[in-house]
Protein backbone atom coordinates (compact mmCIF):
# COMPACT_ATOMS: atom_id res chain seq x y z
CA UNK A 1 -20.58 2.16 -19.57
CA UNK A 2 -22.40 -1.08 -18.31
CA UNK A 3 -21.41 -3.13 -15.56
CA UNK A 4 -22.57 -6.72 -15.56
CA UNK A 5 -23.46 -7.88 -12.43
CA UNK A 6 -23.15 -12.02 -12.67
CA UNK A 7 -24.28 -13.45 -9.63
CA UNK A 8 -27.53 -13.60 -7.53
CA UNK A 9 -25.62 -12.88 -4.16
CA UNK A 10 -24.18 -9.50 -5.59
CA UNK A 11 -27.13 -8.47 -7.40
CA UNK A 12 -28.83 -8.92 -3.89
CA UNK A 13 -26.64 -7.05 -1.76
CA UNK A 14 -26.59 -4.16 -4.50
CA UNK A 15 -30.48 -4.24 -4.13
CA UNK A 16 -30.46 -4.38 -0.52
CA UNK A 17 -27.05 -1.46 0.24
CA UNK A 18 -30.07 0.76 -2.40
CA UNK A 19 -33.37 -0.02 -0.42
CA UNK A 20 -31.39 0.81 2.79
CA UNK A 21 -29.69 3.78 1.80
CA UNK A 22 -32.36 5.02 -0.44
CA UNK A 23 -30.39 5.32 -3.16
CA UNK A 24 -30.69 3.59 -6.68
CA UNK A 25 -28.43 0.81 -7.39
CA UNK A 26 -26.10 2.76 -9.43
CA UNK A 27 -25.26 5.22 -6.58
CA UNK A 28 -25.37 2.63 -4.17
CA UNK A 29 -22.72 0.33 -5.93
CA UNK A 30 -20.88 3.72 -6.89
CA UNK A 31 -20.41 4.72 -3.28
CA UNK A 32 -19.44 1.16 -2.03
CA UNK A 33 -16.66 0.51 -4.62
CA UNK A 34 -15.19 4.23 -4.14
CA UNK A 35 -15.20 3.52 -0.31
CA UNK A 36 -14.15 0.27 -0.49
CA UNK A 37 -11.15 1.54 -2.90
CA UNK A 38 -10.48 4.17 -0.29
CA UNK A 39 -9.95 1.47 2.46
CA UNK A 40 -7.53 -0.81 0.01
CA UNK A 41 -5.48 2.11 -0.97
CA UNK A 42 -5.31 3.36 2.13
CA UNK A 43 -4.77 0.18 4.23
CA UNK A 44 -1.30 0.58 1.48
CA UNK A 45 -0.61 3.33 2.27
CA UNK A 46 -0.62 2.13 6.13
CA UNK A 47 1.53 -0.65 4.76
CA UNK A 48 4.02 1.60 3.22
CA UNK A 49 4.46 3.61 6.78
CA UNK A 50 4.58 0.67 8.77
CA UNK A 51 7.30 -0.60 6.74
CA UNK A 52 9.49 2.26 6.30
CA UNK A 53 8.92 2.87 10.15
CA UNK A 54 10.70 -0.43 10.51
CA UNK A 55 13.69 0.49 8.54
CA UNK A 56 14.15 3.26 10.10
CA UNK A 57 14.35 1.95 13.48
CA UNK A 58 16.40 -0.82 12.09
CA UNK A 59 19.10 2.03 10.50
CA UNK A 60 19.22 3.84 13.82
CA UNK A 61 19.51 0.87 15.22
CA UNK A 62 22.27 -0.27 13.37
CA UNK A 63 26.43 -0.50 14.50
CA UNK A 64 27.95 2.01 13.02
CA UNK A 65 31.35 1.54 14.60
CA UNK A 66 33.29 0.54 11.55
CA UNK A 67 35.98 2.95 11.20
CA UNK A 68 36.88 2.37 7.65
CA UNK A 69 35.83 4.68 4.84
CA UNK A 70 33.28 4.19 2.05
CA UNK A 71 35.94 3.41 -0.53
CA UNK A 72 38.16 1.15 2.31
CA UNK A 73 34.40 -0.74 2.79
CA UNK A 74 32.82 -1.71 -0.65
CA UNK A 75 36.67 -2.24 -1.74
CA UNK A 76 38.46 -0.10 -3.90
CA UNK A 77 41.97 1.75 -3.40
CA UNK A 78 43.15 4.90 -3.54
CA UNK A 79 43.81 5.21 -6.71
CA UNK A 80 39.74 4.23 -6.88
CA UNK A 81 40.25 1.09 -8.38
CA UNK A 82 39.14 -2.43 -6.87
CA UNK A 83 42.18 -3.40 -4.07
C-alpha cells in the first residue's frame, strides 16, 4: 500500500513527529492517524452521550398530565379505526 504524501508542509511535519519520536516516518504517521482517529471517533461518541443526555432530561422533563389514552391521543376509536 503507498500513501502519497502531496505537500511540503505534511511531508515536514511527518519528518519532524519521526526525528522526535525516533521513529521512521511510517510508524510515526501510523501512530498519529490511529490517535488522531481515536480522538474523532471518540469526540462522537461524546456527541452521541451528550445528546441523548439531553433527551432524556427533556422526557423526564416533559408534562405528562394528559389523561387520555394512546388510542384517544394519536386518534383512533374504539373500534381502532381513525374517529
Amino acid at each position: 500500500m503507498a500513501l502519497s504524501i502531496k505537500t511540503a508542509e505534511a511531508d515536514e511535519l511527518a519528518r519532524a513527529l519521526a526525528a522526535e519520536t525516533q521513529e521512521s516516518i511510517t510508524q510515526a504517521v501510523t501512530i498519529a492517524l490511529r490517535e488522531r482517529l481515536d480522538r474523532v471517533r471518540e469526540g462522537r461518541r461524546m456527541d452521541i452521550s451528550h445528546r441523548l443526555d439531553r433527551l432524556i432530561t427533556e422526557y423526564a422533563d416533559a408534562d405528562m398530565s394528559d389523561q387520555r389514552t394512546p388510542d384517544e391521543i394519536i386518534g383512533y376509536d374504539a373500534l381502532g379505526l381513525p374517529g
